[in-house]
C-alpha atoms as a PDB file:
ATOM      1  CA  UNK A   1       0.000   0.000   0.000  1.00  0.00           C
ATOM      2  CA  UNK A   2       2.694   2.192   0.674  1.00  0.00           C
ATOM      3  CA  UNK A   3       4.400   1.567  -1.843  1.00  0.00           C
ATOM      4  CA  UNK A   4       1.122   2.440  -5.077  1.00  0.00           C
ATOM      5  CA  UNK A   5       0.695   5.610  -2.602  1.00  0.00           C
ATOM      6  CA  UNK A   6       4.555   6.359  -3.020  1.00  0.00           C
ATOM      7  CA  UNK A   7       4.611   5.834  -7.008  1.00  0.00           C
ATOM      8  CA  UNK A   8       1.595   7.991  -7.421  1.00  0.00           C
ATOM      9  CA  UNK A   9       2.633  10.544  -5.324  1.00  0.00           C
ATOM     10  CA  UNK A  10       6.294  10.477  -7.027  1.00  0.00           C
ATOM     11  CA  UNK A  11       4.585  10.476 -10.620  1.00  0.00           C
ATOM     12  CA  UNK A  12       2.559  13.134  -9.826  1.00  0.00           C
ATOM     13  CA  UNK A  13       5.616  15.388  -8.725  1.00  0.00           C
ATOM     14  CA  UNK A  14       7.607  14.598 -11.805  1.00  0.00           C
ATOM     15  CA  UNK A  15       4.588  15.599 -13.559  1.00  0.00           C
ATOM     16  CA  UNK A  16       3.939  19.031 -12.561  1.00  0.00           C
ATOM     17  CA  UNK A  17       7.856  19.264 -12.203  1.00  0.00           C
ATOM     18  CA  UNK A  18       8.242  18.815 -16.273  1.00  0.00           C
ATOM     19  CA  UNK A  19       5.233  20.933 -16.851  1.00  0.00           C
ATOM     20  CA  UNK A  20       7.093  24.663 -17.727  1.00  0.00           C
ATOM     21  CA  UNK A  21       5.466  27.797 -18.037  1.00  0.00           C
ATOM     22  CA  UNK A  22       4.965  29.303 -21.257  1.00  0.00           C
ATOM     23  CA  UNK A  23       7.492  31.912 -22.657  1.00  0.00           C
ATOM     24  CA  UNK A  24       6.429  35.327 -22.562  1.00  0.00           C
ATOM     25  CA  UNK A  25       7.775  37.635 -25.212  1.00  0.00           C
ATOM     26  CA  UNK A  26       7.178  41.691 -25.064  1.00  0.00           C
ATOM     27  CA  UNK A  27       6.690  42.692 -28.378  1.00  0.00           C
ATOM     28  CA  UNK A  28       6.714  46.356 -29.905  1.00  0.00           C
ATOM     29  CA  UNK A  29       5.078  47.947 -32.768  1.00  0.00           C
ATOM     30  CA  UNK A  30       7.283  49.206 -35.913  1.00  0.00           C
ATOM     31  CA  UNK A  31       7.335  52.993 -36.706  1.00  0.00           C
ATOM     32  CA  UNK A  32       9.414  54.960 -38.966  1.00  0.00           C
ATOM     33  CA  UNK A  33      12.470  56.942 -38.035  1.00  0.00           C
ATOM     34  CA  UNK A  34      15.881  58.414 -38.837  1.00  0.00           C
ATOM     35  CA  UNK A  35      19.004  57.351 -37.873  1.00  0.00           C
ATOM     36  CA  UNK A  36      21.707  59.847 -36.526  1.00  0.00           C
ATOM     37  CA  UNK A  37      24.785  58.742 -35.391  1.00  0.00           C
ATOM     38  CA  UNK A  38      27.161  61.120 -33.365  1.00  0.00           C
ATOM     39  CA  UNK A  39      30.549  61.168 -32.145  1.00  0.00           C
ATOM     40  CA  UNK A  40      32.119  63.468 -29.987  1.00  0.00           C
ATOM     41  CA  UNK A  41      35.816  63.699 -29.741  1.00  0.00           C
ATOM     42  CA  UNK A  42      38.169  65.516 -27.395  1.00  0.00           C
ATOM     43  CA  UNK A  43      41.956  66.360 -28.217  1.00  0.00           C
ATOM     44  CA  UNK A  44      43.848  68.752 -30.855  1.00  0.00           C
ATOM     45  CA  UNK A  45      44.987  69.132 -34.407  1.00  0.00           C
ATOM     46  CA  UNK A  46      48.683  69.333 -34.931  1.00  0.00           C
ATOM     47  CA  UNK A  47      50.048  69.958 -38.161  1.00  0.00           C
ATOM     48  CA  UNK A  48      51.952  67.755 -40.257  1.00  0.00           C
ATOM     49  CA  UNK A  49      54.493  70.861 -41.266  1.00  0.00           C
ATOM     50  CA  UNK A  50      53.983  74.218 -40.724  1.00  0.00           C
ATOM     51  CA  UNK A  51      54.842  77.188 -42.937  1.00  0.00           C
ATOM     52  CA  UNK A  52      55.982  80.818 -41.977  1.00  0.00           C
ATOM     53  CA  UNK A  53      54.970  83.490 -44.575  1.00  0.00           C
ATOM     54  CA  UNK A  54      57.537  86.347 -44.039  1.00  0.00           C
ATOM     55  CA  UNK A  55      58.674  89.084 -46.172  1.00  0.00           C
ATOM     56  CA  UNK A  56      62.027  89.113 -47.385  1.00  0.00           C
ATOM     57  CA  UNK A  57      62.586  92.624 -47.520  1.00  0.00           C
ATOM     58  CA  UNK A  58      60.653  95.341 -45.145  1.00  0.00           C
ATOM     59  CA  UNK A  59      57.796  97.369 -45.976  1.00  0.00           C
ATOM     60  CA  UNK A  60      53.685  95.871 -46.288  1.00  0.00           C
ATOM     61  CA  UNK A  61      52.806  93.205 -48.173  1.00  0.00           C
ATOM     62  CA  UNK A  62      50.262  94.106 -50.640  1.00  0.00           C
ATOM     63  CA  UNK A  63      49.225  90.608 -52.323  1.00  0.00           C
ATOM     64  CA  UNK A  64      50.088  87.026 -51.531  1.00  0.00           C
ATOM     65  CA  UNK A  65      50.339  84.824 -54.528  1.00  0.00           C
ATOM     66  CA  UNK A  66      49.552  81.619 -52.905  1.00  0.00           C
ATOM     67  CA  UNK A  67      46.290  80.036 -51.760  1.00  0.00           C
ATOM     68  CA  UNK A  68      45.924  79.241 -47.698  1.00  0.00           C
ATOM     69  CA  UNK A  69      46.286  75.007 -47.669  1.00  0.00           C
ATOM     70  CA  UNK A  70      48.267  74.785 -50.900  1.00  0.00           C
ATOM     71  CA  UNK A  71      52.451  74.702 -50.941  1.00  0.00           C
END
């Protein structure tokens, strides 16, 4: 007797222990957007080679020939 009220009582346990709940899943309705991406950066520009511009013989320079960027 002990022994069919063990069984029953062990088959019932693995029963409801195999029984899992159901996944839930959170869904979220599509919209439309647009996509900006952004970086900010800290720190400084040093140049490669730097250039004086310096008059070879006193007095005020009137025109400069060349173009700012371009050797």
């Amino acid at each position: 007797m002990i022994f069919l009220g063990l069984s029953g009582w062990l088959g019932y346990y693995f029963y409801k222990k195999s029984k899992t709940d159901p996944v839930v899943y959170k869904t979220e309705k599509p919209f439309t957007t647009s996509i900006t991406k952004k970086t900010v950066a800290t720190g400084s520009i040093i140049p490669r080679r730097e250039v004086q511009i310096k008059s070879q013989v006193s007095g005020i320079v009137e025109e400069l020939y060349a173009e700012p960027g371009k050797l």
